[in-house]
N, C-alpha and C. Protein backbone atom coordinates (compact mmCIF):
# COMPACT_ATOMS: atom_id res chain seq x y z
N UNK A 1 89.46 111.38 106.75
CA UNK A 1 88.09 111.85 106.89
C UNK A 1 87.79 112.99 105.92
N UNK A 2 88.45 114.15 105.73
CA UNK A 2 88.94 115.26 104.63
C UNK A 2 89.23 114.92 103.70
N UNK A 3 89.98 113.82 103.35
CA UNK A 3 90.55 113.96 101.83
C UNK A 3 89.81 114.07 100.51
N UNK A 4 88.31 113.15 100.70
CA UNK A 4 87.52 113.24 99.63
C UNK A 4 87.10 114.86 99.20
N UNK A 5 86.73 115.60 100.34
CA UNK A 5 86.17 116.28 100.06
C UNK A 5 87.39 117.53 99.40
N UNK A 6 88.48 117.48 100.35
CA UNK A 6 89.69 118.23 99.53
C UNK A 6 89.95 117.38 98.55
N UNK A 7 90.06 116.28 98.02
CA UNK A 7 90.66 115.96 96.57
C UNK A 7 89.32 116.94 95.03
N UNK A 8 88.21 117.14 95.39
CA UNK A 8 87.13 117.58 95.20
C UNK A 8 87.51 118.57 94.69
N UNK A 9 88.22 119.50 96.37
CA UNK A 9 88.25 120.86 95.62
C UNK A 9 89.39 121.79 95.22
N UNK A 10 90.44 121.03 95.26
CA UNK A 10 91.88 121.02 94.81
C UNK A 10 91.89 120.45 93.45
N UNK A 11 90.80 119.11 92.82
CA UNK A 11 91.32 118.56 91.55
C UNK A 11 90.86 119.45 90.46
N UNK A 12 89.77 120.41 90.03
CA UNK A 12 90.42 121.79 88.84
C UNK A 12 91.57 122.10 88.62
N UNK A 13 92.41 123.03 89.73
CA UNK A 13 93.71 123.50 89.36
C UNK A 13 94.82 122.65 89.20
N UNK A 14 94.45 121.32 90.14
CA UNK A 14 95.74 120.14 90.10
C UNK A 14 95.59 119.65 88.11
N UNK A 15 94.56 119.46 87.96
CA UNK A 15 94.16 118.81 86.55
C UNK A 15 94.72 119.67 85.84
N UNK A 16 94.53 121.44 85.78
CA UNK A 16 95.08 122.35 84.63
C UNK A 16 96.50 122.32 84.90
N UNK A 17 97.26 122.02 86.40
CA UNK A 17 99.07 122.01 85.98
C UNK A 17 99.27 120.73 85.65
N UNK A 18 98.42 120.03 85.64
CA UNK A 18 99.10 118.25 85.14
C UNK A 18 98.76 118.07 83.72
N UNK A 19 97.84 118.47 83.34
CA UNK A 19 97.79 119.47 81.20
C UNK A 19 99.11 120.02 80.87
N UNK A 20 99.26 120.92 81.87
CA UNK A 20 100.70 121.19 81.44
C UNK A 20 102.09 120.89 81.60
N UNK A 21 101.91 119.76 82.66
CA UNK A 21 102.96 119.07 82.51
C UNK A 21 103.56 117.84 81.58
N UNK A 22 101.96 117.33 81.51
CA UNK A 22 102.02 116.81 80.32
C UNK A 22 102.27 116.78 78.69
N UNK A 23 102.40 118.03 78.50
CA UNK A 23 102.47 118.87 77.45
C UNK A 23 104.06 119.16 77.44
N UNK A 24 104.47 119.01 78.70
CA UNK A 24 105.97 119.49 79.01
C UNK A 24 106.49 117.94 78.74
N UNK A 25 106.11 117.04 78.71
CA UNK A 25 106.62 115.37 78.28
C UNK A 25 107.32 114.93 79.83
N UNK A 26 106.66 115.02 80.59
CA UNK A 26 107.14 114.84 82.08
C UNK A 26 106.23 113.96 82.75
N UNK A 27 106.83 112.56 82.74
CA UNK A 27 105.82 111.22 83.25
C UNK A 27 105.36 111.52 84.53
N UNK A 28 104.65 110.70 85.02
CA UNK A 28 104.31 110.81 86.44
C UNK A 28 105.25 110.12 87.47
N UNK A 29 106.17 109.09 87.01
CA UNK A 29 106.99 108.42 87.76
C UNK A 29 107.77 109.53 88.40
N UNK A 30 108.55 110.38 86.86
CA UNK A 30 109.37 111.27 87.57
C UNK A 30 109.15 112.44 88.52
N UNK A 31 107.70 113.03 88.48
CA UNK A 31 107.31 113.87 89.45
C UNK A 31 107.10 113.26 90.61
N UNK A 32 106.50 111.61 90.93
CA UNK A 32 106.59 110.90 92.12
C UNK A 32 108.42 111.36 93.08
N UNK A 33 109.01 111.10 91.95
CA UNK A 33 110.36 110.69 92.73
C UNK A 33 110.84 112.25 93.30
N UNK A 34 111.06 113.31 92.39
CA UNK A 34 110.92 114.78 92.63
C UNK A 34 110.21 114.69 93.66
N UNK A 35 109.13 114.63 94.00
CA UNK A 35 108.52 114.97 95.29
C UNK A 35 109.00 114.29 96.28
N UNK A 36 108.98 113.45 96.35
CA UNK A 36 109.71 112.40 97.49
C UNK A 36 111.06 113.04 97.75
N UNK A 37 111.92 113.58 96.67
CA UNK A 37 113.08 114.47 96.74
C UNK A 37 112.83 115.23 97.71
N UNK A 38 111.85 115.96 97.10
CA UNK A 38 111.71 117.50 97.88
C UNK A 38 111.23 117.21 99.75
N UNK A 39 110.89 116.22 99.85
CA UNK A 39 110.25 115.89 101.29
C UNK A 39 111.77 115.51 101.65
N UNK A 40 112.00 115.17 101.09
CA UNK A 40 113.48 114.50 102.14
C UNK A 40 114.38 115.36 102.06
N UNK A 41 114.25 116.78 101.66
CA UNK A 41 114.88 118.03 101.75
C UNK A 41 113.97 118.53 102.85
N UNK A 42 113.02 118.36 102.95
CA UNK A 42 112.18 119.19 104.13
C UNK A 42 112.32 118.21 105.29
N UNK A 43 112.61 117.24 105.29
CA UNK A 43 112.81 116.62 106.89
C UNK A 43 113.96 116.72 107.16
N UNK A 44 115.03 117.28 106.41
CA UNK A 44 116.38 117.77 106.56
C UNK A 44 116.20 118.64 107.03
N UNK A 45 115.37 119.57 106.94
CA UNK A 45 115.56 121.27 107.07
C UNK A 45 114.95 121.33 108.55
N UNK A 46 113.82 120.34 108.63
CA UNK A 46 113.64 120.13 109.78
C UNK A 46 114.26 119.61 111.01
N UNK A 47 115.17 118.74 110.22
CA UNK A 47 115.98 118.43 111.33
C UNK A 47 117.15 119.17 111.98
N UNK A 48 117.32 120.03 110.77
CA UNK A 48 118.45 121.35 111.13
C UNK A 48 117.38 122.51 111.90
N UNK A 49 116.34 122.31 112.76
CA UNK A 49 114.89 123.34 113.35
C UNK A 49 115.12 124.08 111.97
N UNK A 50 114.99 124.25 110.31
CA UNK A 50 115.09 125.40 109.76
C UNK A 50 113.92 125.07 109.42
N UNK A 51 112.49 125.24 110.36
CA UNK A 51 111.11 124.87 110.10
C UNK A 51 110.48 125.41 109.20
N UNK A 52 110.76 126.41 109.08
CA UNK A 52 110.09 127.38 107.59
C UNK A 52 110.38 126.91 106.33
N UNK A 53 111.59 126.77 106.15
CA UNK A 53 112.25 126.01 105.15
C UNK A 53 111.42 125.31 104.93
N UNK A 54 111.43 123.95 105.57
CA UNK A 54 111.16 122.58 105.99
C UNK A 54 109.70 122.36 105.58
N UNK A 55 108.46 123.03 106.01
CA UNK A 55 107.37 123.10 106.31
C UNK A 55 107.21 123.58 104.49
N UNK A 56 108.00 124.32 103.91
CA UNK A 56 107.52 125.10 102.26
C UNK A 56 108.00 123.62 101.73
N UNK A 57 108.90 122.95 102.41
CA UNK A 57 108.98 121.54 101.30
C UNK A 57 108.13 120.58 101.44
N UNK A 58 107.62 120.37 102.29
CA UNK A 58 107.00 119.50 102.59
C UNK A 58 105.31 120.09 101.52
N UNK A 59 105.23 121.05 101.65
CA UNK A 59 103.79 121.60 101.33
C UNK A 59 104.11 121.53 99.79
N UNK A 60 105.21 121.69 98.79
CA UNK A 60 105.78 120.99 97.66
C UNK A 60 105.41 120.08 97.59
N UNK A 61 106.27 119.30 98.48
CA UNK A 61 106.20 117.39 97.80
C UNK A 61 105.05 117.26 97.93
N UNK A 62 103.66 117.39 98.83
CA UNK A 62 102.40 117.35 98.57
C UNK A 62 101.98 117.79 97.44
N UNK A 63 101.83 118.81 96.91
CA UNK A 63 101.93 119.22 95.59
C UNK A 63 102.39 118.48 94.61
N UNK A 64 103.34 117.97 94.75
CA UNK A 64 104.03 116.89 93.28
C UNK A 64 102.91 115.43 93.59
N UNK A 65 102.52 115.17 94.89
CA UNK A 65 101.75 114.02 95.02
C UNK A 65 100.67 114.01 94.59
N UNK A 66 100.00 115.14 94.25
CA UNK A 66 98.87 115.39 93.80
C UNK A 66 98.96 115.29 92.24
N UNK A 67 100.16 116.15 91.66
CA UNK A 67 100.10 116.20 90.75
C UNK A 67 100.45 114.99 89.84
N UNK A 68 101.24 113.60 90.60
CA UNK A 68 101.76 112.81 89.81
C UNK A 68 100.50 111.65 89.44
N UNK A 69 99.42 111.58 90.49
CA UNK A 69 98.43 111.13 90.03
C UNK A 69 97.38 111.39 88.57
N UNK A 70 97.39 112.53 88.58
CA UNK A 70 96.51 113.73 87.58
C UNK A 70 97.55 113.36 86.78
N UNK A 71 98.75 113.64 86.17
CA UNK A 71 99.26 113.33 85.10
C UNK A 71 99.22 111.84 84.51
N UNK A 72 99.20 111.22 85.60
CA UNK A 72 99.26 109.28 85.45
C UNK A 72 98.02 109.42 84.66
N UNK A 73 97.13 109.87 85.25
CA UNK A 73 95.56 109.53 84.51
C UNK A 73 94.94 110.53 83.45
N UNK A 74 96.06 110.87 83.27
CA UNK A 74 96.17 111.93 81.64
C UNK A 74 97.09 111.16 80.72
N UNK A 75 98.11 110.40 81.43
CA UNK A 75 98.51 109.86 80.17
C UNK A 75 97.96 107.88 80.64
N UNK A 76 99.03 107.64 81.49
CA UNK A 76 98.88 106.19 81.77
C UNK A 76 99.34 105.48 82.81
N UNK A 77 97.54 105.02 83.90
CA UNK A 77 98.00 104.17 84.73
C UNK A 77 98.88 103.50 85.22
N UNK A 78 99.73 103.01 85.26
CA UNK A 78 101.10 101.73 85.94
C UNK A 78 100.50 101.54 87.21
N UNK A 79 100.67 99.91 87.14
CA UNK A 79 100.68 99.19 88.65
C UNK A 79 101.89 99.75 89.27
N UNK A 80 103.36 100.08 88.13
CA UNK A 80 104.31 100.10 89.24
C UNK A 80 105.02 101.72 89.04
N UNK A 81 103.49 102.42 88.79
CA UNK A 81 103.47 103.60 89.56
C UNK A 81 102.85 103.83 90.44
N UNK A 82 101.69 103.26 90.50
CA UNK A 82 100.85 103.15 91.93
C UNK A 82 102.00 102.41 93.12
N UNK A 83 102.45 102.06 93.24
CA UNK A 83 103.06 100.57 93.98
C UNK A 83 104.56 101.53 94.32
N UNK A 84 104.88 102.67 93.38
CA UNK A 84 105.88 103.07 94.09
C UNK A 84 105.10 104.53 94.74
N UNK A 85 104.63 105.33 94.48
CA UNK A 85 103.61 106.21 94.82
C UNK A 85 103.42 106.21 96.12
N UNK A 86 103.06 104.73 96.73
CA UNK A 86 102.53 104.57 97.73
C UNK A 86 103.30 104.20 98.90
N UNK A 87 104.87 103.68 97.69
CA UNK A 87 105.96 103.04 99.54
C UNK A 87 106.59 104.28 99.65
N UNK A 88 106.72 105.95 98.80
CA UNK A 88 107.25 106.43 98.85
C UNK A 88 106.97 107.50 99.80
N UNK A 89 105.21 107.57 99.54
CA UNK A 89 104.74 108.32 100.47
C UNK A 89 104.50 107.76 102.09
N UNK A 90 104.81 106.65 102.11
CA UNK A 90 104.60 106.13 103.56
C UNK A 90 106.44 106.63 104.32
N UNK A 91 107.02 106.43 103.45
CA UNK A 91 108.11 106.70 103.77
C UNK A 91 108.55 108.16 103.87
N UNK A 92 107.59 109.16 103.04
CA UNK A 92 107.62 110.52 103.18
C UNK A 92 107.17 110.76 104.91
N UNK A 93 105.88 110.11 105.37
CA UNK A 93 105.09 110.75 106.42
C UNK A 93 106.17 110.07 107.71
N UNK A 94 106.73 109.02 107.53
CA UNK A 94 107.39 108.55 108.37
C UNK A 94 108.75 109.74 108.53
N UNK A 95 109.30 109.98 107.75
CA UNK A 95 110.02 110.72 107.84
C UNK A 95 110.49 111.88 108.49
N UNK A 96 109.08 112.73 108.89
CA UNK A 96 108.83 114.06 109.88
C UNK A 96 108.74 113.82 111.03
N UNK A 97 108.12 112.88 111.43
CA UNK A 97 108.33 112.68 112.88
C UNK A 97 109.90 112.32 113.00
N UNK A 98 110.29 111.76 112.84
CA UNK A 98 111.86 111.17 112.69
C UNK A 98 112.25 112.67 112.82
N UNK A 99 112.28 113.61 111.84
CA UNK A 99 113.20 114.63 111.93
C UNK A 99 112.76 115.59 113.06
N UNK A 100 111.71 115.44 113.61
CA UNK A 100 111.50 116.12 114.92
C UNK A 100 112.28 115.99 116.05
N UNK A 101 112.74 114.33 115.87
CA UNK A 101 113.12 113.49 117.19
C UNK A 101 114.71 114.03 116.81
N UNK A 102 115.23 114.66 115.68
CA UNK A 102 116.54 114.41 115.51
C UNK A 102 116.79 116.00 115.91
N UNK A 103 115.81 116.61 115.78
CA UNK A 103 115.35 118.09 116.02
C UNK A 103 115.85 118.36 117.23
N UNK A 104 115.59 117.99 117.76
CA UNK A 104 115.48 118.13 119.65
C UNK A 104 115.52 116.73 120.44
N UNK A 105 116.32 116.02 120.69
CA UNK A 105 115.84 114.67 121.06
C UNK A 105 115.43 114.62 122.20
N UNK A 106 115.89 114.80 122.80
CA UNK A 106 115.14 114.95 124.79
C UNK A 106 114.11 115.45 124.54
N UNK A 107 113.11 116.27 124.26
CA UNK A 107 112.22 116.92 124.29
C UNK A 107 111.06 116.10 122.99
N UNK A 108 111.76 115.44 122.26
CA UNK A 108 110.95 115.38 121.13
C UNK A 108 110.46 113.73 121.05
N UNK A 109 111.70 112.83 121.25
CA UNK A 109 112.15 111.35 120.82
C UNK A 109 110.73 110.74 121.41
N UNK A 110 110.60 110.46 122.33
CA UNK A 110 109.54 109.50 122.67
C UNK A 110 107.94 109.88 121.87
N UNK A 111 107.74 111.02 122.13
CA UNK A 111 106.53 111.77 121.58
C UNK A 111 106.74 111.03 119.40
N UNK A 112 107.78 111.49 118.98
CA UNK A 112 108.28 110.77 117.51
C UNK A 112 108.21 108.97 117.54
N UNK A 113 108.31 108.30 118.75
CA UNK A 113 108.63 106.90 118.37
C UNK A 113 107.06 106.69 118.39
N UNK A 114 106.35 107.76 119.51
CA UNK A 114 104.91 107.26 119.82
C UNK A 114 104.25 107.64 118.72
N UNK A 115 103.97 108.70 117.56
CA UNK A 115 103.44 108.59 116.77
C UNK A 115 104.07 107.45 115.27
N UNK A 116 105.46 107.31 115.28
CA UNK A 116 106.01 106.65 114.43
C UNK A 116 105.02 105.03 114.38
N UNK A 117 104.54 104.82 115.48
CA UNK A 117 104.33 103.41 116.10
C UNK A 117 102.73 103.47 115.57
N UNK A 118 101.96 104.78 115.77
CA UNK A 118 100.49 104.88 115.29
C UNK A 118 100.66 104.95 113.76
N UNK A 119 101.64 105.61 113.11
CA UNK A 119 101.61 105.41 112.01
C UNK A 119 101.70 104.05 111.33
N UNK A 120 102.49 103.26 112.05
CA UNK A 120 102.49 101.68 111.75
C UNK A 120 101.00 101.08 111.48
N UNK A 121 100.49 101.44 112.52
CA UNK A 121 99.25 100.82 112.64
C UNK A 121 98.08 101.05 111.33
N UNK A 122 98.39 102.22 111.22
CA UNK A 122 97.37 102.90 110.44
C UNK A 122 97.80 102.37 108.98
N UNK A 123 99.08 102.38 108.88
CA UNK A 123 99.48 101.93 107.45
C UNK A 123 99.07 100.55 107.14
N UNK A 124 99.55 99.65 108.31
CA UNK A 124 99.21 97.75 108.19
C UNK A 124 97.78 97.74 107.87
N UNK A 125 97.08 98.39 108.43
CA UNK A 125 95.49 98.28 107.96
C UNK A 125 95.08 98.73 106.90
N UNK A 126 95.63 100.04 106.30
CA UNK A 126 95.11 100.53 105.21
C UNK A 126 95.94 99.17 104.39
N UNK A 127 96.67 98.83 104.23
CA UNK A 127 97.81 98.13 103.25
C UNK A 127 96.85 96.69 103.44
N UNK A 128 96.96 96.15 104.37
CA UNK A 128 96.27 94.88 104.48
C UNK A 128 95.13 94.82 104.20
N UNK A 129 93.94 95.63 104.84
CA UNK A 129 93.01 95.94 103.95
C UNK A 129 92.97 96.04 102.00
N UNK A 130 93.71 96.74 101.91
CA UNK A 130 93.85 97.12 100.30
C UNK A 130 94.34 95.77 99.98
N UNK A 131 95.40 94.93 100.31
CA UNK A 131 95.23 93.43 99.46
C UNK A 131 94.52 92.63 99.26
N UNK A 132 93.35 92.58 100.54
CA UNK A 132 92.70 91.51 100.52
C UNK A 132 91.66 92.15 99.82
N UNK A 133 91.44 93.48 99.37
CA UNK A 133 90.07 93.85 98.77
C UNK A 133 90.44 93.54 97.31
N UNK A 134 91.47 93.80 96.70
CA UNK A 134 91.70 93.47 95.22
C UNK A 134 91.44 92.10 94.81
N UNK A 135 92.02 91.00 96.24
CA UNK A 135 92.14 89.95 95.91
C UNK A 135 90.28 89.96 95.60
N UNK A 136 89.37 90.05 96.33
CA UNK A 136 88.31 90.17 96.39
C UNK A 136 87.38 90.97 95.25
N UNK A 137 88.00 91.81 94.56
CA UNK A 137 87.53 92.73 93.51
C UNK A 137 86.47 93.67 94.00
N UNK A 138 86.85 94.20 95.53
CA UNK A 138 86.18 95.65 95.89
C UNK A 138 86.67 96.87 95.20
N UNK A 139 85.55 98.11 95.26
CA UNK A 139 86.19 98.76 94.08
C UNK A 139 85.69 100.08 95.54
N UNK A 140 86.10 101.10 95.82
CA UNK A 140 86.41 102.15 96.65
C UNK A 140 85.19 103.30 95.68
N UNK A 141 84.36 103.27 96.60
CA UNK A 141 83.53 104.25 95.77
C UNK A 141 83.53 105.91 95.95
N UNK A 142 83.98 106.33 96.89
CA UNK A 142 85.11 107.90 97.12
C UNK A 142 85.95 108.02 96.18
N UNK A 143 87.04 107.20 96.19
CA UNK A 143 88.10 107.03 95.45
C UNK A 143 88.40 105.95 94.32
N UNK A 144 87.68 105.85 93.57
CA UNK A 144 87.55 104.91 92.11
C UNK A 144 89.17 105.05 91.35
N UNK A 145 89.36 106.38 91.55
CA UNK A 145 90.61 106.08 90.25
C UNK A 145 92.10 106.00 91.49
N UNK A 146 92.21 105.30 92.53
CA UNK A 146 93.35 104.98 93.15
C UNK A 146 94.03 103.71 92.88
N UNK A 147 95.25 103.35 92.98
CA UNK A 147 95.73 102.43 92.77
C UNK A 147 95.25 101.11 93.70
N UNK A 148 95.13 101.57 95.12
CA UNK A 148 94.53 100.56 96.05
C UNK A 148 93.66 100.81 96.36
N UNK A 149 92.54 100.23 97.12
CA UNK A 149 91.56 100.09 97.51
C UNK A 149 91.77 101.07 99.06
N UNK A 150 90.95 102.42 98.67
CA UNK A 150 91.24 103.28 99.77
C UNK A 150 90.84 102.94 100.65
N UNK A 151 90.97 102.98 101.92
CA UNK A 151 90.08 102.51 103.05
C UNK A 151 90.04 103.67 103.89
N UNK A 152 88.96 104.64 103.98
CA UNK A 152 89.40 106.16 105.08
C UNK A 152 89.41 106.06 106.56
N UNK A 153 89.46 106.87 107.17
CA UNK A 153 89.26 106.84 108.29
C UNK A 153 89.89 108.20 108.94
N UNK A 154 89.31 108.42 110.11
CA UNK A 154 89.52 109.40 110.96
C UNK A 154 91.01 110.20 110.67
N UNK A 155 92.09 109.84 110.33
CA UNK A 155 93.52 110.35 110.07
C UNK A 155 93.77 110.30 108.52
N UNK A 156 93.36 110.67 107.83
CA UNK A 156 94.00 110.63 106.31
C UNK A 156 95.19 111.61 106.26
N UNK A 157 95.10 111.62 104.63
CA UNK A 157 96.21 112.42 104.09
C UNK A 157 96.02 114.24 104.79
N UNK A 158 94.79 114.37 104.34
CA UNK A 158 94.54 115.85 104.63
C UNK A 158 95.11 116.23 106.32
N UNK A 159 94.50 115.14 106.96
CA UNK A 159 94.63 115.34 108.38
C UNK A 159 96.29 115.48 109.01
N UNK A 160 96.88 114.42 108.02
CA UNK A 160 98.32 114.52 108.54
C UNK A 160 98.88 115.67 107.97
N UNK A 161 98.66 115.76 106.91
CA UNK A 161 99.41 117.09 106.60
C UNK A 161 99.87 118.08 107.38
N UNK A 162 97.88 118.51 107.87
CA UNK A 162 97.44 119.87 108.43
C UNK A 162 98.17 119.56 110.02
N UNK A 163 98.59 118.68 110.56
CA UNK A 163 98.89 117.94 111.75
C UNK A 163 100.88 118.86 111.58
N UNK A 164 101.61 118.02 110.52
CA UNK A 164 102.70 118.24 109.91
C UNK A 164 103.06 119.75 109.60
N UNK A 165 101.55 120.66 109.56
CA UNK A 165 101.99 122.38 109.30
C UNK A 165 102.30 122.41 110.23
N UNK A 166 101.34 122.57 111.57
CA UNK A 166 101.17 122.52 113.00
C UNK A 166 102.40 122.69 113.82
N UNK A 167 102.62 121.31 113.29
CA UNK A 167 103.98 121.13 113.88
C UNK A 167 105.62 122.06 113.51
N UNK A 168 105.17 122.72 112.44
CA UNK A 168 106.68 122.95 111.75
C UNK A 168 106.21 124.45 112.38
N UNK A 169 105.08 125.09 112.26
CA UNK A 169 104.34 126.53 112.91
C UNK A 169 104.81 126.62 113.98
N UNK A 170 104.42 125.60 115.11
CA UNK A 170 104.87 125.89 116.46
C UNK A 170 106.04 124.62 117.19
N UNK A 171 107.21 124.02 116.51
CA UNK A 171 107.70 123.29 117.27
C UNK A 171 108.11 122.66 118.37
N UNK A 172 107.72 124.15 119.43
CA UNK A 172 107.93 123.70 120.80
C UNK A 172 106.37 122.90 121.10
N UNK A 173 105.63 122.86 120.34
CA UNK A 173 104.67 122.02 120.93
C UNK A 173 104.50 120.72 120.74
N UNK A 174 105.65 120.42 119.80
CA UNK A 174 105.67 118.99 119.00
C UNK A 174 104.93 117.64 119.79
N UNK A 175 105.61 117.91 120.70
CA UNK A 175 105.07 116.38 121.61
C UNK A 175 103.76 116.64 121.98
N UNK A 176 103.30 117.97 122.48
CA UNK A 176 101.77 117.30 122.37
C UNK A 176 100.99 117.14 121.12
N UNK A 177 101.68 117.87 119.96
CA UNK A 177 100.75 117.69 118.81
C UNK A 177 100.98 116.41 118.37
N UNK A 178 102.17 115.48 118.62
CA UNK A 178 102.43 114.13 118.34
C UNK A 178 101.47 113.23 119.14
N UNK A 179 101.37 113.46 120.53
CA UNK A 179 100.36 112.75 121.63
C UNK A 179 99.25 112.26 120.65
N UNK A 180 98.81 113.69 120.53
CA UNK A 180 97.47 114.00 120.01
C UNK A 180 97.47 113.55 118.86
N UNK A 181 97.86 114.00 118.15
CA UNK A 181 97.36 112.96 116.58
C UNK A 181 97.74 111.31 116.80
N UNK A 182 98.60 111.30 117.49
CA UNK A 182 98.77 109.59 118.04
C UNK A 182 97.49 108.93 118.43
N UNK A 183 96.59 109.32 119.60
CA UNK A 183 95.19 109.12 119.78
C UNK A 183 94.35 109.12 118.91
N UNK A 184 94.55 109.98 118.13
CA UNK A 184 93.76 110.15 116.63
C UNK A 184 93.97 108.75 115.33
N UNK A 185 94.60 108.95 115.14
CA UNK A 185 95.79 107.51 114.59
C UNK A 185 94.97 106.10 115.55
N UNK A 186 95.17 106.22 117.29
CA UNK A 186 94.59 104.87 117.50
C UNK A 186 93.12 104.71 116.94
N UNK A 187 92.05 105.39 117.03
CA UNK A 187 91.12 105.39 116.65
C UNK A 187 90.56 105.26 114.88
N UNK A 188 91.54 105.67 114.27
CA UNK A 188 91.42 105.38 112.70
C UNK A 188 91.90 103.77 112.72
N UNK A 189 92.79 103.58 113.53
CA UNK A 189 93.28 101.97 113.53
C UNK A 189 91.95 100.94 114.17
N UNK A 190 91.20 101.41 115.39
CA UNK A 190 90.35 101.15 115.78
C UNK A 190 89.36 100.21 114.49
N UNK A 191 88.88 101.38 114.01
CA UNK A 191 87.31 101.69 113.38
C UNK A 191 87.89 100.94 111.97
N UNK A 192 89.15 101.11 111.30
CA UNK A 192 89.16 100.20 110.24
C UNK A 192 89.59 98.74 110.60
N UNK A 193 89.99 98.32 111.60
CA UNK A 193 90.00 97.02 111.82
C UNK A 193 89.01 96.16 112.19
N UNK A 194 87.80 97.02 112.67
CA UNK A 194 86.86 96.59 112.93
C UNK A 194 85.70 96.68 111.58
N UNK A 195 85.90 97.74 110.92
CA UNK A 195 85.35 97.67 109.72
C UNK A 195 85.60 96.67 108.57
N UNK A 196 87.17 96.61 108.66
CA UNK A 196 87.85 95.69 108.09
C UNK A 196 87.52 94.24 108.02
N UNK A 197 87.49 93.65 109.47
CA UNK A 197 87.18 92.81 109.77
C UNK A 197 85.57 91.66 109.26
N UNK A 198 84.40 93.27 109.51
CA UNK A 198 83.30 92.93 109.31
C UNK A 198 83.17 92.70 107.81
N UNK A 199 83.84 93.21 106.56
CA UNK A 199 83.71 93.61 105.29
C UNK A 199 83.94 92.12 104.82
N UNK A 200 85.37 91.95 105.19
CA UNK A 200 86.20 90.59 105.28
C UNK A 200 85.19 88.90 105.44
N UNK A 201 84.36 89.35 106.63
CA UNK A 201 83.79 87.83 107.54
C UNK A 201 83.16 87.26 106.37
């Protein structure tokens, strides 16, 4: 629901460090994978509770995600940078809940499988959605320069993030902040399947 308007006002400064990374001869593939690094150092740290840690990596690898786009489209598009971009970051967000559950498991596990399970949802639709729109030649008018065909809804990127500080800020609250963005999650699954659907008929 956020992201447009934060990609807005984050893309100035993201654009002037991706000038200079570019300048530094540093593709976008390799800052994809670096970031994805750095997240899977922060769901480590999380899983050791070293949440502070954990929470500065994670707010990194966001940072490299931002930035590996802005450099792609400073130097050059790839399908199979988009295409890894996108299994890497599904596999990033999946990842934190997981290290919550490994965090504390009695206290944490079910609350982690229950959002792990909304995240499913939310992904099959955005993903399924996004094939059948290419096949179709829809073009995302928020988001024009993405690899897939964005489809928003109530839980985006921005939302999980700010969901993901939350959580690393106050850990003993994990399971209800998991509940809760879980409900949140059903309703983005809701509204694009039904949107989906209608776009589709």
């Amino acid at each position: 629901m956020l992201d447009r308007f934060v990609t807005a006002l984050i893309r100035p400064p993201v654009e002037t460090m991706a000038r200079f990374l570019v300048r530094c001869g540093l593709r976008a593939d390799r800052i994809t994978l670096v970031g994805f690094g750095i997240g899977m150092v922060g769901a480590a740290l999380i899983a050791a509770q070293a949440y502070g840690a954990g929470l500065a990596c994670l707010l990194l690898s966001r940072l490299c995600d931002a930035l590996d786009g802005a450099v792609a489209r400073q130097t050059q598009t790839t399908d199979a940078g988009g295409f890894l971009d996108i299994v890497l970051d599904f596999l990033f967000y999946a990842s934190v809940p997981l290290a919550f559950a490994w965090a504390q498991p009695q206290a944490n596990a079910l609350a982690a499988a229950t959002l792990l399970a909304a995240f499913v949802g939310t992904g099959a639709s955005f993903l399924a959605f996004a094939a059948l729109a290419a096949k179709r030649g829809f073009v995302s008018a928020h988001f024009p320069n993405k690899s897939f065909y964005f489809l928003g809804g109530l839980t985006e990127a921005t939302e999980t993030l700010a969901c993901f500080v939350a959580m690393c800020l106050w850990p003993e609250h994990f399971a209800a902040l998991a509940y809760g963005f879980a409900g949140l999650c059903a309703i983005t699954i809701l509204t694009r399947t039904l949107w989906g659907w209608r776009s589709l008929s």
